[in-house]
N, C-alpha and C. Protein backbone atom coordinates (compact mmCIF):
# COMPACT_ATOMS: atom_id res chain seq x y z
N UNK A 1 -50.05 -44.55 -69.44
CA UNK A 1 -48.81 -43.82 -69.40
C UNK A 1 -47.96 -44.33 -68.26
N UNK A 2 -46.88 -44.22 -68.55
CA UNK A 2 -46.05 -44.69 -67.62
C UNK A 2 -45.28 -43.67 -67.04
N UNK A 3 -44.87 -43.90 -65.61
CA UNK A 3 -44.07 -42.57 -64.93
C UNK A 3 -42.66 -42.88 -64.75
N UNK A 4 -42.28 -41.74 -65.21
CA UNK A 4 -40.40 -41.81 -65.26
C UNK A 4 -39.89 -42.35 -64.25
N UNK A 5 -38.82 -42.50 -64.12
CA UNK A 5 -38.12 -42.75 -63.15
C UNK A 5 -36.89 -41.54 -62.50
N UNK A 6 -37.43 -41.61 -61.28
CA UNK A 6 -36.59 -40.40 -60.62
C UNK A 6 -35.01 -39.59 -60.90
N UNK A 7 -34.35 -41.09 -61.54
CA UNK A 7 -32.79 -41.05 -61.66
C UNK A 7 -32.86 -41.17 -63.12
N UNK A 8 -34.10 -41.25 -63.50
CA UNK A 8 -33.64 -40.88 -65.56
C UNK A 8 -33.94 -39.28 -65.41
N UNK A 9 -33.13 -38.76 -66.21
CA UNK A 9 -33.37 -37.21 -66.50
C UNK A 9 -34.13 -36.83 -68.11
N UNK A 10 -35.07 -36.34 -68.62
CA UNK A 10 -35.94 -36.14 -69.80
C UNK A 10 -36.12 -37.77 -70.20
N UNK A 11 -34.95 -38.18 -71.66
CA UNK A 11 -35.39 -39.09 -72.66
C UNK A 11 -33.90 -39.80 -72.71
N UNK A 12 -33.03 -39.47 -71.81
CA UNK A 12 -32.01 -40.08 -71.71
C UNK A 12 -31.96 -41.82 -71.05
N UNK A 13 -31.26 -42.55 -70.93
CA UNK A 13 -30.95 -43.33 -70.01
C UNK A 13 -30.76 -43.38 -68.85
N UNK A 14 -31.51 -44.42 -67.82
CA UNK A 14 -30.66 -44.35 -66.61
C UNK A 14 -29.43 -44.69 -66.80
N UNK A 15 -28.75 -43.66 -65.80
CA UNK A 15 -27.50 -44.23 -64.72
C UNK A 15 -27.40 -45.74 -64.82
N UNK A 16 -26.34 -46.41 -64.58
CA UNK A 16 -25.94 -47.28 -64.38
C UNK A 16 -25.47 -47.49 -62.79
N UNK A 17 -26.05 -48.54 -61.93
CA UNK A 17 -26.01 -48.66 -60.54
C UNK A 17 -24.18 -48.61 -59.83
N UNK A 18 -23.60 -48.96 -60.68
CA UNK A 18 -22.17 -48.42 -60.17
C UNK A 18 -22.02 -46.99 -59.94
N UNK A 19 -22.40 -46.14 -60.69
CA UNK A 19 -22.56 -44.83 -61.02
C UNK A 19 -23.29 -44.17 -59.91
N UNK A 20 -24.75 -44.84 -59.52
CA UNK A 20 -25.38 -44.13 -58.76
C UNK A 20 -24.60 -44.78 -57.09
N UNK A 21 -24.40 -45.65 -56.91
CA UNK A 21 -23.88 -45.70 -55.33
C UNK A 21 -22.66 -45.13 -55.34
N UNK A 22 -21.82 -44.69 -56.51
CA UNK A 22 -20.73 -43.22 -56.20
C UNK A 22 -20.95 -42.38 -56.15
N UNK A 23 -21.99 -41.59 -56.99
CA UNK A 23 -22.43 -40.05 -56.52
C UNK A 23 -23.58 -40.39 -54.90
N UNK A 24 -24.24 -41.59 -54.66
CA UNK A 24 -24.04 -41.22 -53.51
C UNK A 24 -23.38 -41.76 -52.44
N UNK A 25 -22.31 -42.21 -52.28
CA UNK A 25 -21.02 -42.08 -51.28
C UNK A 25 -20.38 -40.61 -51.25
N UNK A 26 -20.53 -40.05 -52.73
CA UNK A 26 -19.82 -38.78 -52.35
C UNK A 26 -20.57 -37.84 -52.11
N UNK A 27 -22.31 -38.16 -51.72
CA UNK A 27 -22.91 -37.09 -51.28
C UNK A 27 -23.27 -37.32 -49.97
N UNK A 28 -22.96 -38.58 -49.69
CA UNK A 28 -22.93 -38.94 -47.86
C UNK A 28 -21.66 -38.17 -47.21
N UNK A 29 -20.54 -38.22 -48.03
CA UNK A 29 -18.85 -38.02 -47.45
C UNK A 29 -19.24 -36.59 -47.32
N UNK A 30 -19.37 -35.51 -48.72
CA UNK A 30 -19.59 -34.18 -48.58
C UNK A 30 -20.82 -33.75 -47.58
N UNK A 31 -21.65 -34.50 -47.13
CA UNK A 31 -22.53 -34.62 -46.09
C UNK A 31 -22.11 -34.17 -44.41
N UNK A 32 -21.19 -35.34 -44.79
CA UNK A 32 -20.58 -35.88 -43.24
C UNK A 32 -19.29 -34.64 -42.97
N UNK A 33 -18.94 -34.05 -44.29
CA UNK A 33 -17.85 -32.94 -43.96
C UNK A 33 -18.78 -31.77 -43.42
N UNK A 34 -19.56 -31.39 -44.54
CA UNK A 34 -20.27 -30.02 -44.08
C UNK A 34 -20.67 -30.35 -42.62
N UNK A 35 -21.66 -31.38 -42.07
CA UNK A 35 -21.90 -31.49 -41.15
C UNK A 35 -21.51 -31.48 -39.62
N UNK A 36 -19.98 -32.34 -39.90
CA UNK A 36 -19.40 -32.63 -38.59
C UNK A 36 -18.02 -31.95 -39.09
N UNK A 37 -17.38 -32.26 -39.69
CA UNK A 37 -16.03 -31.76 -39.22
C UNK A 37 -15.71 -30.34 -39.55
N UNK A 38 -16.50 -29.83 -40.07
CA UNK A 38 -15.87 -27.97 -40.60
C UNK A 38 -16.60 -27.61 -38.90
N UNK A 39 -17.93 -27.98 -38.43
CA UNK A 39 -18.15 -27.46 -37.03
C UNK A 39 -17.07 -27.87 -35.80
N UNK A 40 -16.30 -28.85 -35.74
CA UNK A 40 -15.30 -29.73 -35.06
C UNK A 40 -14.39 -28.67 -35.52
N UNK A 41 -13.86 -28.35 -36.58
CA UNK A 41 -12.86 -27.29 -36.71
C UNK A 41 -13.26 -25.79 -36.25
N UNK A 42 -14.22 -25.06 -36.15
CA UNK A 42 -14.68 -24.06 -35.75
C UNK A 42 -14.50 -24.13 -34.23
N UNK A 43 -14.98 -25.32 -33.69
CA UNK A 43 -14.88 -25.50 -32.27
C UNK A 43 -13.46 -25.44 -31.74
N UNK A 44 -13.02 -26.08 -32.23
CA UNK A 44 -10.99 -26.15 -32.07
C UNK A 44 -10.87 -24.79 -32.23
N UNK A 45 -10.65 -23.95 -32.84
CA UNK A 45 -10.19 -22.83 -33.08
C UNK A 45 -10.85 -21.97 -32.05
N UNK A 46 -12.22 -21.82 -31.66
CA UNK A 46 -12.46 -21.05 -30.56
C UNK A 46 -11.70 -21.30 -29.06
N UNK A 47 -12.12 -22.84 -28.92
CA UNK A 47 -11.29 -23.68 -27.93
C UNK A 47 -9.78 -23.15 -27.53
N UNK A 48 -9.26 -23.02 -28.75
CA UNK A 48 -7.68 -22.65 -28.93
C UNK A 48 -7.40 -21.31 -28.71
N UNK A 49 -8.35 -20.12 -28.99
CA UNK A 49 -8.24 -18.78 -28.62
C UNK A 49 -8.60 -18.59 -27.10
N UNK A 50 -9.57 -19.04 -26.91
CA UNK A 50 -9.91 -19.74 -25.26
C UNK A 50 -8.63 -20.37 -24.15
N UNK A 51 -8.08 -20.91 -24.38
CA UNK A 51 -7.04 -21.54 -23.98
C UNK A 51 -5.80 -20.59 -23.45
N UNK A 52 -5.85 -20.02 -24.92
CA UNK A 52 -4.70 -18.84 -25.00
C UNK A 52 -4.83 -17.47 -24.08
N UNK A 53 -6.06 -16.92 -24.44
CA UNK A 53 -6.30 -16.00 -23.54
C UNK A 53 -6.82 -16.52 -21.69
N UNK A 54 -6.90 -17.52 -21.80
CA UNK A 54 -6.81 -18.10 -20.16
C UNK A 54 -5.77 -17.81 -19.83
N UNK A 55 -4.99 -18.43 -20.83
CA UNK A 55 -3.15 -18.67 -20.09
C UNK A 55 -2.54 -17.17 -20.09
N UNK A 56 -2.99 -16.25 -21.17
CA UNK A 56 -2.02 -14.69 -20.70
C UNK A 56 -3.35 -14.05 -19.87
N UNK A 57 -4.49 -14.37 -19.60
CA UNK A 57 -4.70 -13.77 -18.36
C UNK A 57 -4.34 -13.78 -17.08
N UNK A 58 -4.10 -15.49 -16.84
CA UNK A 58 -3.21 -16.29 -15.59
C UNK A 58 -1.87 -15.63 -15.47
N UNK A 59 -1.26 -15.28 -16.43
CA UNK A 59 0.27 -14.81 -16.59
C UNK A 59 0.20 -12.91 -16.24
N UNK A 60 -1.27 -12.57 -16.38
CA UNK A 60 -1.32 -11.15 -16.14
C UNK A 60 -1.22 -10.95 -14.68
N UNK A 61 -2.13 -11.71 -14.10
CA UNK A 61 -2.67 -11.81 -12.67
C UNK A 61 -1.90 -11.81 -11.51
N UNK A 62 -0.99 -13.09 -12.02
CA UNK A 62 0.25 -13.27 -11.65
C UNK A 62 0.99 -12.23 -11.29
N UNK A 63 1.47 -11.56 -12.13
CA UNK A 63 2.28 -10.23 -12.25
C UNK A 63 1.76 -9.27 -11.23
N UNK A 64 0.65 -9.48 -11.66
CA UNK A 64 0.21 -8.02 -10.79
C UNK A 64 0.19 -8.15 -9.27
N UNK A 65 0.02 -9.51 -9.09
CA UNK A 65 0.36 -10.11 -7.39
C UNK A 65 1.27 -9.78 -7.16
N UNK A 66 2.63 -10.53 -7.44
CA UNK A 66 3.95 -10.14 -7.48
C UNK A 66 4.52 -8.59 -7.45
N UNK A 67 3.39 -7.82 -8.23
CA UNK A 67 3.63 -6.53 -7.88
C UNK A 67 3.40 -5.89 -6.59
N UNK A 68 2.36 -6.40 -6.77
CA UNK A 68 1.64 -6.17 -5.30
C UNK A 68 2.50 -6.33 -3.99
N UNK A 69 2.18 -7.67 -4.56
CA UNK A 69 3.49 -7.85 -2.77
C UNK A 69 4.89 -7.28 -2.85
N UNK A 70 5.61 -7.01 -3.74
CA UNK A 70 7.01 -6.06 -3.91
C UNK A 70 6.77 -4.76 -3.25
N UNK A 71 5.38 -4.08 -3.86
CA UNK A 71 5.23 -2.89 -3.16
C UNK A 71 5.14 -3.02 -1.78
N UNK A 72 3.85 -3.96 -1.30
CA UNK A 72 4.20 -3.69 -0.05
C UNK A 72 5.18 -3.74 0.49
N UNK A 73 6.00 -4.64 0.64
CA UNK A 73 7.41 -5.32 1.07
C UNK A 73 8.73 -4.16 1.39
N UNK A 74 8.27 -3.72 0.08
CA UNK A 74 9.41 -2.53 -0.21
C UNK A 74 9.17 -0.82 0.05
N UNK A 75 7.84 -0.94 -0.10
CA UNK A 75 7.38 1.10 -0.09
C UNK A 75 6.69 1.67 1.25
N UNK A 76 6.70 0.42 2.05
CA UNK A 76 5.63 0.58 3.78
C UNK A 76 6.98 0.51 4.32
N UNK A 77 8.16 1.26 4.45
CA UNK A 77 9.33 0.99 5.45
C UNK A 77 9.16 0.09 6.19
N UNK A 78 8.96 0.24 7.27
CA UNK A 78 8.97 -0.94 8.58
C UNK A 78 7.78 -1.02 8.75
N UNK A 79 6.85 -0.92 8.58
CA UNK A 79 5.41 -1.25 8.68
C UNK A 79 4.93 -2.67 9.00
N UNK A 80 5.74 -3.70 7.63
CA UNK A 80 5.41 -4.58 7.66
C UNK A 80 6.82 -5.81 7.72
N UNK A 81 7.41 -5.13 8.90
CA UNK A 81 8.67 -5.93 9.40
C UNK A 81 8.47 -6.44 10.56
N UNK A 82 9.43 -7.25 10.62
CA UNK A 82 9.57 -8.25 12.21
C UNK A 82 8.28 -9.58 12.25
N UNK A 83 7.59 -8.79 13.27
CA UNK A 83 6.33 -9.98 13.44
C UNK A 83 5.23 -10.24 12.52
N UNK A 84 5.47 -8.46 11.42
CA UNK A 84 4.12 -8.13 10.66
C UNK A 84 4.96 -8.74 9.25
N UNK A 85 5.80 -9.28 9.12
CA UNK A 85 6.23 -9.64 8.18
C UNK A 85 5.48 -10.72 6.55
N UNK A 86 4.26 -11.43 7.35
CA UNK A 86 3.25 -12.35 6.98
C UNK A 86 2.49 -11.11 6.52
N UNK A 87 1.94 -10.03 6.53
CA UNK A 87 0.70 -9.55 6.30
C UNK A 87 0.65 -9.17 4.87
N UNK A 88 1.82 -8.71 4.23
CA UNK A 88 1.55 -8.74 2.59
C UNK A 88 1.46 -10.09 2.11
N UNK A 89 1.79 -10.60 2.57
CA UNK A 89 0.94 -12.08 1.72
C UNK A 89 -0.47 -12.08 1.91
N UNK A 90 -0.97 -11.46 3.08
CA UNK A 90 -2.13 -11.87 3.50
C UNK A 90 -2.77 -10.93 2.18
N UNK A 91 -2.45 -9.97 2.77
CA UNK A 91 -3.01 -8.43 1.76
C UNK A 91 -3.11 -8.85 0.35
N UNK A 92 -2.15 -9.47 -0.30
CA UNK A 92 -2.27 -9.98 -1.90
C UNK A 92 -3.36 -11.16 -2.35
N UNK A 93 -3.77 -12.12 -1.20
CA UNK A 93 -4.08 -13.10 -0.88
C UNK A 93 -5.64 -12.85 -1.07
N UNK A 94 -5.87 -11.64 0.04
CA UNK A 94 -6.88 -11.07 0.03
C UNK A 94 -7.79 -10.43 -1.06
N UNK A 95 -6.37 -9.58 -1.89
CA UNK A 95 -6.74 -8.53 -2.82
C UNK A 95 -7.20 -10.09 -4.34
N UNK A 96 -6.69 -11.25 -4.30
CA UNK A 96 -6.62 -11.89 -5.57
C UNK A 96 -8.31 -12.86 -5.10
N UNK A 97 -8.44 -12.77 -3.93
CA UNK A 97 -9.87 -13.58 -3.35
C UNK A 97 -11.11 -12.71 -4.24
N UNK A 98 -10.71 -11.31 -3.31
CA UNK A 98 -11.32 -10.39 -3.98
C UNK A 98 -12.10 -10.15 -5.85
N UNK A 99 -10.48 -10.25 -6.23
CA UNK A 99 -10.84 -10.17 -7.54
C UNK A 99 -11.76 -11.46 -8.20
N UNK A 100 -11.06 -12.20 -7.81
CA UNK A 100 -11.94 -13.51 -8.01
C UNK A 100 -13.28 -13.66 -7.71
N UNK A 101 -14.03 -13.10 -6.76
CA UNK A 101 -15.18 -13.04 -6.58
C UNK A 101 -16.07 -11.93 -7.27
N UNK A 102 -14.85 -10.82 -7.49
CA UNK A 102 -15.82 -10.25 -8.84
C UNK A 102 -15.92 -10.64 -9.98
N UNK A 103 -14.64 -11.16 -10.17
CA UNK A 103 -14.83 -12.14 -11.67
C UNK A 103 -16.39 -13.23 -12.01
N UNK A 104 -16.43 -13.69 -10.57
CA UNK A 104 -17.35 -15.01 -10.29
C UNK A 104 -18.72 -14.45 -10.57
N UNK A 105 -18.72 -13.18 -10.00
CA UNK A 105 -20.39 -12.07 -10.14
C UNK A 105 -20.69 -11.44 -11.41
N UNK A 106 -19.85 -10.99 -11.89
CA UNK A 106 -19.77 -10.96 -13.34
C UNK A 106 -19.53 -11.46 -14.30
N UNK A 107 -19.33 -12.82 -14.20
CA UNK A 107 -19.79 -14.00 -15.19
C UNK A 107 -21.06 -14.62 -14.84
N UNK A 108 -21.50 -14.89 -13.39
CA UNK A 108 -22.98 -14.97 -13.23
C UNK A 108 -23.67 -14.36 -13.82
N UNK A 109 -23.53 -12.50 -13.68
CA UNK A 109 -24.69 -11.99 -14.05
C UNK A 109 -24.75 -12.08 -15.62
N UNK A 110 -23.49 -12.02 -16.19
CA UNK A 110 -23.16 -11.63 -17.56
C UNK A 110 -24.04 -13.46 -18.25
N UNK A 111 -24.14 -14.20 -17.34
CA UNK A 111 -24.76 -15.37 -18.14
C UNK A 111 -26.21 -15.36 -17.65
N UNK A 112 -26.77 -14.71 -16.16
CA UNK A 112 -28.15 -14.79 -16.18
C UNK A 112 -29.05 -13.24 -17.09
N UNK A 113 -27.96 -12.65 -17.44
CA UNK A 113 -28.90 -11.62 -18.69
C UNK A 113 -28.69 -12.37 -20.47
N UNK A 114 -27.83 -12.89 -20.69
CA UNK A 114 -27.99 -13.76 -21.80
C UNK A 114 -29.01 -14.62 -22.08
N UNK A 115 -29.43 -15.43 -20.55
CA UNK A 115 -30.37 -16.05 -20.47
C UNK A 115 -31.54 -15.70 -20.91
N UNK A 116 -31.92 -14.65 -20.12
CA UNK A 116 -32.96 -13.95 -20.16
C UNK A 116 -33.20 -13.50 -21.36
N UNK A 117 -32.57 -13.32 -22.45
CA UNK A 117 -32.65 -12.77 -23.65
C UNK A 117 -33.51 -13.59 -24.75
């Protein structure tokens, strides 16, 4: 007895070799899509929401400095006039160090309990 051949189907004919190196080019191509570029597009799009919310957080931060130092500037009467004139910068300077270093502790921890998981 003799054993079929993989690319004959029942009692039909093989394929013809033109035939078979196109279905598979187009099962390497549909390969190479599923594989790499629909994940390359998933990545872009996170990337891109990433990006975005960097930039209106930067634009929040901002603001709220600017607030910051208006108040002082403006709601401490003379407090911070004449020689003390430098110290709301310092104070905003301070307050954005600040934040930043909680930001820095809570992305540490928030990545060494992920870890741990």
């Amino acid at each position: 007895m003799t054993n079929p051949s993989p690319l004959s189907s029942g009692g039909s004919s093989r394929p013809s070799l033109p035939q078979v190196v196109l279905e598979l080019r187009d099962l390497i191509v549909t390969y190479f899509k599923q594989e790499t570029v629909v994940p390359v597009k998933r990545l872009g799009r996170y990337l891109a929401w990433g990006v975005v919310g960097s930039l209106l957080m930067g634009v929040g931060v901002l603001l709220l400095a600017l607030g910051l130092l208006r108040l002082l500037q403006n709601k401490t009467g003379t407090t911070f006039a004449g020689d003390w004139s430098w110290a709301p910068y310092l104070i905003v300077f301070a307050a954005l160090l600040a934040g930043a270093a909680a930001t820095w502790t809570a992305r540490r921890t928030f990545r060494s309990s992920k870890e741990s998981r």
